[in-house]
PDB file of N, CA and C in Angstrom:
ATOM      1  N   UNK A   1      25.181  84.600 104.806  1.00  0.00           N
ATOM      2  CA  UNK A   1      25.814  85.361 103.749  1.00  0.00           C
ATOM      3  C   UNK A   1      25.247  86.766 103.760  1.00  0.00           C
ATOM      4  N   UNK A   2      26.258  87.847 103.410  1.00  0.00           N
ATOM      5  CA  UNK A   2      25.282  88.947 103.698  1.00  0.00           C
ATOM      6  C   UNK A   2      25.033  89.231 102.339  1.00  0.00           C
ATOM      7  N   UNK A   3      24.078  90.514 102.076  1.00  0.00           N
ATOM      8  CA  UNK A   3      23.178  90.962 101.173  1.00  0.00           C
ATOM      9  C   UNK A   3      24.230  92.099 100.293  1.00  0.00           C
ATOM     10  N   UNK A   4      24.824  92.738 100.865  1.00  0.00           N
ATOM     11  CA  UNK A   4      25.981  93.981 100.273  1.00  0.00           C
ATOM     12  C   UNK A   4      26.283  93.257  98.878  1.00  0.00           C
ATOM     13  N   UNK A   5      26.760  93.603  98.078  1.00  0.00           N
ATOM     14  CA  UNK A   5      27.137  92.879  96.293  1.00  0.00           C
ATOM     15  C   UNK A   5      28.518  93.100  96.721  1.00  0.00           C
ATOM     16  N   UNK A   6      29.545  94.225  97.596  1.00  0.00           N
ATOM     17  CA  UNK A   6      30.685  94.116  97.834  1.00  0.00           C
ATOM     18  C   UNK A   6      31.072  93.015  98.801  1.00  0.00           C
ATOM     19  N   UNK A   7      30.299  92.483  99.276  1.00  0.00           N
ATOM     20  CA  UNK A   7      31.026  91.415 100.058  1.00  0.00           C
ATOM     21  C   UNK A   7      30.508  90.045  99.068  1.00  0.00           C
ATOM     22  N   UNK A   8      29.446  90.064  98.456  1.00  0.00           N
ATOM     23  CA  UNK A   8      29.336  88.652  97.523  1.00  0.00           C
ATOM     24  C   UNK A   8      30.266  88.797  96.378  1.00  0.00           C
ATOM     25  N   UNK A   9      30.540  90.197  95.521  1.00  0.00           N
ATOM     26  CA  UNK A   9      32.142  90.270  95.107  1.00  0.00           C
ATOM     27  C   UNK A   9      33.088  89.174  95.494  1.00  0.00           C
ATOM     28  N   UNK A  10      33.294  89.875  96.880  1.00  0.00           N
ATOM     29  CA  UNK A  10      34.983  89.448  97.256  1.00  0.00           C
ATOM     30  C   UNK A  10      34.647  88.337  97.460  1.00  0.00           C
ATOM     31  N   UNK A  11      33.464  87.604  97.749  1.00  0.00           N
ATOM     32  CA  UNK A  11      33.559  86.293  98.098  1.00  0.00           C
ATOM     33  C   UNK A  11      33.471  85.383  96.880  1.00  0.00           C
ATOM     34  N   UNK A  12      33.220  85.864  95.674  1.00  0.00           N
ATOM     35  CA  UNK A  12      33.519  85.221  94.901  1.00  0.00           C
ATOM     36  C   UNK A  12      34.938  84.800  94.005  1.00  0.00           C
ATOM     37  N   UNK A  13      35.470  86.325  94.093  1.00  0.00           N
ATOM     38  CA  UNK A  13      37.038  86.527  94.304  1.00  0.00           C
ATOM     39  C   UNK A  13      37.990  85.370  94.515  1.00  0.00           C
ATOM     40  N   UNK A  14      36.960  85.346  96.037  1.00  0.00           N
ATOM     41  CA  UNK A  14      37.739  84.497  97.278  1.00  0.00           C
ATOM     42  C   UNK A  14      38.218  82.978  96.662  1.00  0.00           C
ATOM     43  N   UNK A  15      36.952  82.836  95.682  1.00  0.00           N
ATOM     44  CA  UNK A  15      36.641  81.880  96.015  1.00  0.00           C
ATOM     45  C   UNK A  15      37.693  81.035  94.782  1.00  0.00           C
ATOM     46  N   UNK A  16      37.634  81.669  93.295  1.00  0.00           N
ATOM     47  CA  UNK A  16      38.092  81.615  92.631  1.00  0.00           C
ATOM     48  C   UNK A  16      39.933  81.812  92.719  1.00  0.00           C
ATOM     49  N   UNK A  17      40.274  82.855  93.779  1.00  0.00           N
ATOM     50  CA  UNK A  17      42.103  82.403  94.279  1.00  0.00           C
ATOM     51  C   UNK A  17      42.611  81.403  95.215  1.00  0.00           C
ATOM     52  N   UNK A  18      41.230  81.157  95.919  1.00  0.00           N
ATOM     53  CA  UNK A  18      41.701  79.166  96.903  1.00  0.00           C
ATOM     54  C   UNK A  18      41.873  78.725  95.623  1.00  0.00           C
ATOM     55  N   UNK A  19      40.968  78.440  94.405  1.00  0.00           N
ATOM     56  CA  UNK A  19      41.333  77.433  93.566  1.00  0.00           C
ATOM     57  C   UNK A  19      42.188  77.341  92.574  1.00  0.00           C
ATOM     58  N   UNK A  20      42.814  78.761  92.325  1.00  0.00           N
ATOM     59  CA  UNK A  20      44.024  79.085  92.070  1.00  0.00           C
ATOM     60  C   UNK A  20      45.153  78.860  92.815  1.00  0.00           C
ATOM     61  N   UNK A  21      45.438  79.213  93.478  1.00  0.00           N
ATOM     62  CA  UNK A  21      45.991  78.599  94.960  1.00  0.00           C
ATOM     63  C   UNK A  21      46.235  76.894  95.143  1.00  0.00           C
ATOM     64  N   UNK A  22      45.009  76.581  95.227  1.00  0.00           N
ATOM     65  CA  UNK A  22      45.073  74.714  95.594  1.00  0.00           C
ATOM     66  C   UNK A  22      45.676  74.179  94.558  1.00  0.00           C
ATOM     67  N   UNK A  23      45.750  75.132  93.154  1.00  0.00           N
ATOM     68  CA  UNK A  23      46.308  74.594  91.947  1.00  0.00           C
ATOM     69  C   UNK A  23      47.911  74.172  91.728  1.00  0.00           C
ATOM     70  N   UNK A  24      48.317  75.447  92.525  1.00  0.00           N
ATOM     71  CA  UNK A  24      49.793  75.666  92.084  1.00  0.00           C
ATOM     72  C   UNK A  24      50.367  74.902  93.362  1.00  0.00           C
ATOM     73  N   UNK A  25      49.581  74.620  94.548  1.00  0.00           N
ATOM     74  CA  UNK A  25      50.009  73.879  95.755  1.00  0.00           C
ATOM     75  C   UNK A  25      50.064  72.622  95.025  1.00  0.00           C
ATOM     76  N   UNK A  26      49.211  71.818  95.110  1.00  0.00           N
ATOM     77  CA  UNK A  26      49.688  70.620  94.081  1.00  0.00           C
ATOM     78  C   UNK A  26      50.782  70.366  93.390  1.00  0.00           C
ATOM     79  N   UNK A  27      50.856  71.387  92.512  1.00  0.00           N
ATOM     80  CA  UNK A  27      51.691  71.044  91.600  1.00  0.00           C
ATOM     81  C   UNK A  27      53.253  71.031  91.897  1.00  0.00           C
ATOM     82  N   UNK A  28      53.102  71.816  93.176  1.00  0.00           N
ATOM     83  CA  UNK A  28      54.630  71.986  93.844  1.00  0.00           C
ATOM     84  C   UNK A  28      54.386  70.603  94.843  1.00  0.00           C
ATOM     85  N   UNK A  29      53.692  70.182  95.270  1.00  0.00           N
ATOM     86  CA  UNK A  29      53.557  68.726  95.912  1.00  0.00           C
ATOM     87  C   UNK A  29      53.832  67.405  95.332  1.00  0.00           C
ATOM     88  N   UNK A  30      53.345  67.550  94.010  1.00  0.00           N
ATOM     89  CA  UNK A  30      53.552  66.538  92.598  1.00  0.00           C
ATOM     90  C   UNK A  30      55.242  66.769  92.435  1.00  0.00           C
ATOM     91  N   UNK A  31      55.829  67.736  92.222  1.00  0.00           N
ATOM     92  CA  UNK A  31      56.784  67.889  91.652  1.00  0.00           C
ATOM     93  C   UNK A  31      58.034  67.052  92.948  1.00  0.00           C
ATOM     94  N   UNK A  32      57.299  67.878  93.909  1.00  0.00           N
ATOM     95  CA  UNK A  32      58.257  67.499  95.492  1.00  0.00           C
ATOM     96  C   UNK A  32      58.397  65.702  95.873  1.00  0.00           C
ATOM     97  N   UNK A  33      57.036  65.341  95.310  1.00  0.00           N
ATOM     98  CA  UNK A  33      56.572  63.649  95.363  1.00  0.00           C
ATOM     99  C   UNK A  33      57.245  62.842  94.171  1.00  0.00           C
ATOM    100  N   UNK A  34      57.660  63.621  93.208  1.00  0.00           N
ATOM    101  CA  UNK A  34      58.474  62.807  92.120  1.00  0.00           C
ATOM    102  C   UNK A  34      60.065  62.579  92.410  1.00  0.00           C
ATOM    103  N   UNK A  35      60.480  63.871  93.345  1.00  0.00           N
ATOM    104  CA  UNK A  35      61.814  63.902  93.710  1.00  0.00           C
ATOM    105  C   UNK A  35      61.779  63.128  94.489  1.00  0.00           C
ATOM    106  N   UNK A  36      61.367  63.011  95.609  1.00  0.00           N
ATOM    107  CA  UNK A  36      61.427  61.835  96.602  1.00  0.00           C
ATOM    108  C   UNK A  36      61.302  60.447  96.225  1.00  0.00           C
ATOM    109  N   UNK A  37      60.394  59.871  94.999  1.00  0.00           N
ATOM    110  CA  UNK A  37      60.675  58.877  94.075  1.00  0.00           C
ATOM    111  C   UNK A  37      61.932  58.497  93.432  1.00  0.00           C
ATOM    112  N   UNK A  38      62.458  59.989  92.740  1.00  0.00           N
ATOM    113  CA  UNK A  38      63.911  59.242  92.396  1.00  0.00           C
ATOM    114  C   UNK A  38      65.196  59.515  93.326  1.00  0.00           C
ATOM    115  N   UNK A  39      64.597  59.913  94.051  1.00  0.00           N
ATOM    116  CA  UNK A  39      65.390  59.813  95.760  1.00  0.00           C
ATOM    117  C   UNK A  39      65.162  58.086  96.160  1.00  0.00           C
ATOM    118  N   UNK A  40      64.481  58.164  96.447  1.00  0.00           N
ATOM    119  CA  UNK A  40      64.279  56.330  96.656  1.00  0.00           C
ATOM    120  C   UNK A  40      64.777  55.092  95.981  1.00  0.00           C
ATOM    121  N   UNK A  41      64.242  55.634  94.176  1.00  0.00           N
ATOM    122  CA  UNK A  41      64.705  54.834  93.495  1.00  0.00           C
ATOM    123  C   UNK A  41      66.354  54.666  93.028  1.00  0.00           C
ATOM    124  N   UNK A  42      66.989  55.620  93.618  1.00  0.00           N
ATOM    125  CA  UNK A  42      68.525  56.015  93.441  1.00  0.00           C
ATOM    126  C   UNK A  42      68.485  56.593  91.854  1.00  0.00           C
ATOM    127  N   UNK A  43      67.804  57.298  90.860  1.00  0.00           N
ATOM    128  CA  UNK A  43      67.936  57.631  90.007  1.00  0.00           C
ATOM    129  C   UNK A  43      68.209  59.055  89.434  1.00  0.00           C
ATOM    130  N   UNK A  44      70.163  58.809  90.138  1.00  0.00           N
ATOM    131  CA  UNK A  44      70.610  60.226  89.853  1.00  0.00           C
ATOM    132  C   UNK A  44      70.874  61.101  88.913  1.00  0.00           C
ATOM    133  N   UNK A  45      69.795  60.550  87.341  1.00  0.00           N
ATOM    134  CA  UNK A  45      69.973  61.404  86.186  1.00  0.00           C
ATOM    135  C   UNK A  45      69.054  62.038  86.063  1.00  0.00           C
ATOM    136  N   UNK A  46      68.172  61.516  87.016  1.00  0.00           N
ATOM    137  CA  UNK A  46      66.680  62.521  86.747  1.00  0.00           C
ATOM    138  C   UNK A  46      66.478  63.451  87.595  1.00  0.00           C
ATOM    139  N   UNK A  47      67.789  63.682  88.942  1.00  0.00           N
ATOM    140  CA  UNK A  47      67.289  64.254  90.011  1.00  0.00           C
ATOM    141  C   UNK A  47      67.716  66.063  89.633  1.00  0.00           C
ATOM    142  N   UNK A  48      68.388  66.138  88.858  1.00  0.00           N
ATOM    143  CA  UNK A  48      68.891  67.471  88.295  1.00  0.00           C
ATOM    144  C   UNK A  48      67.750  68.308  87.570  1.00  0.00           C
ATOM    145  N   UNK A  49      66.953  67.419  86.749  1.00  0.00           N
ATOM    146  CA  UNK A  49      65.941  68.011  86.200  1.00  0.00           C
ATOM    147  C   UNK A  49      64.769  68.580  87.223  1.00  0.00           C
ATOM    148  N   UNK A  50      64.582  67.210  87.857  1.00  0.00           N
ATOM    149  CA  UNK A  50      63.232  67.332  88.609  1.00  0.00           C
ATOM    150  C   UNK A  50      63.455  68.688  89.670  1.00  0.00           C
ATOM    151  N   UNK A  51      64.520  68.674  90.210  1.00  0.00           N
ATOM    152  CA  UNK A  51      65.330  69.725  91.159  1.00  0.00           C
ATOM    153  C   UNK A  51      64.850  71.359  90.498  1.00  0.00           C
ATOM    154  N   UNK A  52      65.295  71.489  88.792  1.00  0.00           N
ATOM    155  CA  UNK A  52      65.039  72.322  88.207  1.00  0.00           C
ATOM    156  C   UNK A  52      63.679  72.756  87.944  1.00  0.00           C
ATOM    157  N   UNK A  53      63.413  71.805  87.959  1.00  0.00           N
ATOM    158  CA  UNK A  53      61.612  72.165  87.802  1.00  0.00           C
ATOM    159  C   UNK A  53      60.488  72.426  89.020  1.00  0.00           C
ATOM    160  N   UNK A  54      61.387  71.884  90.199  1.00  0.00           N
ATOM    161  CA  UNK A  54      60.525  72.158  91.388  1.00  0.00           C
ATOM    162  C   UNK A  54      60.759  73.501  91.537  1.00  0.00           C
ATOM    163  N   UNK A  55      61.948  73.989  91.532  1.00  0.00           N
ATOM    164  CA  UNK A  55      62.610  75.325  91.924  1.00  0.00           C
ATOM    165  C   UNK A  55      61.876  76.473  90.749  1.00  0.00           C
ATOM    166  N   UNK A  56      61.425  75.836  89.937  1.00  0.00           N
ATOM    167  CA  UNK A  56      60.971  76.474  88.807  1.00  0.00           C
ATOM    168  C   UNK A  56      59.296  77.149  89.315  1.00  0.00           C
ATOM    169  N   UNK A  57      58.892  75.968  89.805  1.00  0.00           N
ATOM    170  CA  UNK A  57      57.501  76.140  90.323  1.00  0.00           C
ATOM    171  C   UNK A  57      56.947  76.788  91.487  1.00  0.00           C
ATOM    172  N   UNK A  58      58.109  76.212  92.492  1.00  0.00           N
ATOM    173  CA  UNK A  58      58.236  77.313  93.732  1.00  0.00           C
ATOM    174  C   UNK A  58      58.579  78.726  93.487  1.00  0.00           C
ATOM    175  N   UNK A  59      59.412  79.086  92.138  1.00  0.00           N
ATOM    176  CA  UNK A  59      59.609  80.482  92.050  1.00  0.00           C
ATOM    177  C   UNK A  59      58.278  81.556  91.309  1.00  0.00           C
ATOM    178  N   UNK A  60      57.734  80.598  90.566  1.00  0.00           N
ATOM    179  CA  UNK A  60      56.713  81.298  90.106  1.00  0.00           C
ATOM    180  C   UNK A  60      55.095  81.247  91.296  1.00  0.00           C
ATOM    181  N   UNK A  61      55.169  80.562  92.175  1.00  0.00           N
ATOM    182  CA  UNK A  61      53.907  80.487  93.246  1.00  0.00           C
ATOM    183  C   UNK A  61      54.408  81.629  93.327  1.00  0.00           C
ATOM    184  N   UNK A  62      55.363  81.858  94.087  1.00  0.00           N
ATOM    185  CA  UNK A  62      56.201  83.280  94.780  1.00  0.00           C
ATOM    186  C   UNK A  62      55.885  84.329  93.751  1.00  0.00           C
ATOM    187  N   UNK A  63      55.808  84.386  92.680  1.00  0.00           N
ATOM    188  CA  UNK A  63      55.445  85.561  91.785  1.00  0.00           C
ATOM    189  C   UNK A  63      54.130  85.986  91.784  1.00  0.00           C
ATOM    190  N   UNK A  64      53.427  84.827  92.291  1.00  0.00           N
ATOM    191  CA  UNK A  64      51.516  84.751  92.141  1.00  0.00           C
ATOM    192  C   UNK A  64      51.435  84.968  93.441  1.00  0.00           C
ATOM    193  N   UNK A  65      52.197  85.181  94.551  1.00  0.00           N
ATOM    194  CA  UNK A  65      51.578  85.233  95.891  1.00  0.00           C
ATOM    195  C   UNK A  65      50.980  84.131  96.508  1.00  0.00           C
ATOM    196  N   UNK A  66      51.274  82.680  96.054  1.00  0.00           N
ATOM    197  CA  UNK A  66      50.712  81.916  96.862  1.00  0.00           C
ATOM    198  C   UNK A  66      51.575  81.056  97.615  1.00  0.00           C
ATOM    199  N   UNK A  67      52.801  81.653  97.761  1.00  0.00           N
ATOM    200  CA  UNK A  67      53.660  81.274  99.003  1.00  0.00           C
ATOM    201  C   UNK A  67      54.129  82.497  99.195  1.00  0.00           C
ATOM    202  N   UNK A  68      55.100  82.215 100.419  1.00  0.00           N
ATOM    203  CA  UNK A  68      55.857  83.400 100.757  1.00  0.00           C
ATOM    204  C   UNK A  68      57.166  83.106 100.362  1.00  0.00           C
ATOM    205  N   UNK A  69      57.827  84.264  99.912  1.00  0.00           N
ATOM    206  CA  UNK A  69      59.242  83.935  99.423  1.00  0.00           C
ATOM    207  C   UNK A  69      60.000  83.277 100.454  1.00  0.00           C
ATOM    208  N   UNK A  70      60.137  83.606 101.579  1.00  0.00           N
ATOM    209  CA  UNK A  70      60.867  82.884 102.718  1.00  0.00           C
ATOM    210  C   UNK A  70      60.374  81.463 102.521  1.00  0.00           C
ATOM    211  N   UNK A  71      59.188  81.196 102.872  1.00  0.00           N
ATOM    212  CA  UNK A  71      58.948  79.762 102.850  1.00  0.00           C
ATOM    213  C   UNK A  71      59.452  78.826 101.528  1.00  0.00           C
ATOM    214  N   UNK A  72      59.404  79.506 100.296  1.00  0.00           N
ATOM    215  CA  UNK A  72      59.858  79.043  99.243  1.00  0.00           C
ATOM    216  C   UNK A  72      61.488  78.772  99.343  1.00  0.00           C
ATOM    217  N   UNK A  73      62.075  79.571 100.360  1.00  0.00           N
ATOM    218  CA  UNK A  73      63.769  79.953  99.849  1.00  0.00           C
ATOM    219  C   UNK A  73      64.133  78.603 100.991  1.00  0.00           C
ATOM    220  N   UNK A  74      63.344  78.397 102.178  1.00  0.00           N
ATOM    221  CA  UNK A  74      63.710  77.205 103.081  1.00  0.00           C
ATOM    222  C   UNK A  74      63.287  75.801 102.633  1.00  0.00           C
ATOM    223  N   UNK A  75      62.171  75.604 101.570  1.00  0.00           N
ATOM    224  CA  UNK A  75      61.891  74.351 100.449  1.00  0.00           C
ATOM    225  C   UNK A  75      62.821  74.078  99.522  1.00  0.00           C
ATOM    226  N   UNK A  76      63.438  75.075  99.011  1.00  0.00           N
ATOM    227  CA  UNK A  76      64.292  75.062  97.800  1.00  0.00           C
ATOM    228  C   UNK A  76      65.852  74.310  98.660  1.00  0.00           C
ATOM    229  N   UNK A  77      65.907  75.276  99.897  1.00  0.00           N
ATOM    230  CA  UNK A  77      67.135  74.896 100.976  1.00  0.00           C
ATOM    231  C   UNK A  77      67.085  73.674 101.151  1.00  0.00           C
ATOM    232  N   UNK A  78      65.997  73.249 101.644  1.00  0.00           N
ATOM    233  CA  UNK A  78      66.057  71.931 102.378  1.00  0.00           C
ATOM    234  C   UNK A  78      65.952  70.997 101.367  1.00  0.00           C
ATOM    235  N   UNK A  79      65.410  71.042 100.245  1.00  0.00           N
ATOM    236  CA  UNK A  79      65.585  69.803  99.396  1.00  0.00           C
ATOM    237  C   UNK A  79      66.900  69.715  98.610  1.00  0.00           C
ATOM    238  N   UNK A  80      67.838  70.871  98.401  1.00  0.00           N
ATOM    239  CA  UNK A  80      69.375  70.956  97.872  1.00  0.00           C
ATOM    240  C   UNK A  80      70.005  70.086  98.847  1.00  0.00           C
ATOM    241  N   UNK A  81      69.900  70.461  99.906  1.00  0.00           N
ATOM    242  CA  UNK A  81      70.752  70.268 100.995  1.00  0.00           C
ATOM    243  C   UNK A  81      70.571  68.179 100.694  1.00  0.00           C
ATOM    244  N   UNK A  82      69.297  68.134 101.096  1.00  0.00           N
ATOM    245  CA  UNK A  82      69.229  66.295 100.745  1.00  0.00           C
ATOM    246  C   UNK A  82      69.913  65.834  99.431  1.00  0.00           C
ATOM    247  N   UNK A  83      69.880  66.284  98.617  1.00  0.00           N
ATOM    248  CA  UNK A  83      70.297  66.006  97.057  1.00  0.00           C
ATOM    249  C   UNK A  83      71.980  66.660  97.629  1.00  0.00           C
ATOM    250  N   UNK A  84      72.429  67.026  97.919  1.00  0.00           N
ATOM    251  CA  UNK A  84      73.875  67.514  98.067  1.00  0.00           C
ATOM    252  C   UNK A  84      74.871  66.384  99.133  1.00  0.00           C
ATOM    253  N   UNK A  85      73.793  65.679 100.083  1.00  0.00           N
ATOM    254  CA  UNK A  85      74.123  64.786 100.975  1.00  0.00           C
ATOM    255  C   UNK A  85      74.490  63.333 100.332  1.00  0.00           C
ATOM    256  N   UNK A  86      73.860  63.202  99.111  1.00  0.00           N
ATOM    257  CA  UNK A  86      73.648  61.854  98.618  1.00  0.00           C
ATOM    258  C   UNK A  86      74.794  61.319  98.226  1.00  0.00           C
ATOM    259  N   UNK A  87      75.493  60.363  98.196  1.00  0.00           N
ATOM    260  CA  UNK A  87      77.066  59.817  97.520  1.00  0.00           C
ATOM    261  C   UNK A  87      76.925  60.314  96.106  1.00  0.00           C
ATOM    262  N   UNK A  88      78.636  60.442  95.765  1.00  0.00           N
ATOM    263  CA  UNK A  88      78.229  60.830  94.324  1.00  0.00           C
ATOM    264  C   UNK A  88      78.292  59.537  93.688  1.00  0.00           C
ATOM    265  N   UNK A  89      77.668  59.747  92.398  1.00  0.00           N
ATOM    266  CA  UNK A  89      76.960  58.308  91.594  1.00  0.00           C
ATOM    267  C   UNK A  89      78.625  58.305  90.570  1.00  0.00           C
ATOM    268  N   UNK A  90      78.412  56.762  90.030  1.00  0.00           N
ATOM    269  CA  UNK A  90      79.350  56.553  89.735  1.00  0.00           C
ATOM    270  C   UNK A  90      79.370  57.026  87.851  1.00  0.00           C
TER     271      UNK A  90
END
């Protein structure tokens, strides 16, 4: 570790936006892991919400910088696209 206070700064910085970071990753993982649940479970009244709320979460990482908007806009893509494939429910 070096001795400079500007580099034990940033490394504390550092250290404190991974765990900001690992926070909001989760939570877009949780959200992504519940859809795939009522993907499984065929439970097409909940999939509108959960849809809304992932997209909700992916848009605000993107506001905090802890994705990239592209990567967010091909997550949001690719999980519509599965939910758009599904038969419609009766």
């Amino acid at each position: 570790m070096a001795v400079h206070t500007s580099v034990m700064k940033r490394a504390r910085q550092n250290k404190k936006e991974r765990q900001r970071n690992r926070i909001w990753k989760s939570r877009i993982k949780t959200a992504q892991s519940r859809i795939e649940d009522a993907l499984t479970n065929k439970e097409a009244a909940a999939l509108e919400g959960l849809y809304r709320e992932y997209c909700s979460l992916i848009d605000k990482a993107v506001s905090k910088n802890v994705i990239h908007r592209n990567n967010a806009s091909r997550k949001k893509t690719q999980l519509a696209q599965r939910l758009h494939s599904l038969p419609p429910s009766k």
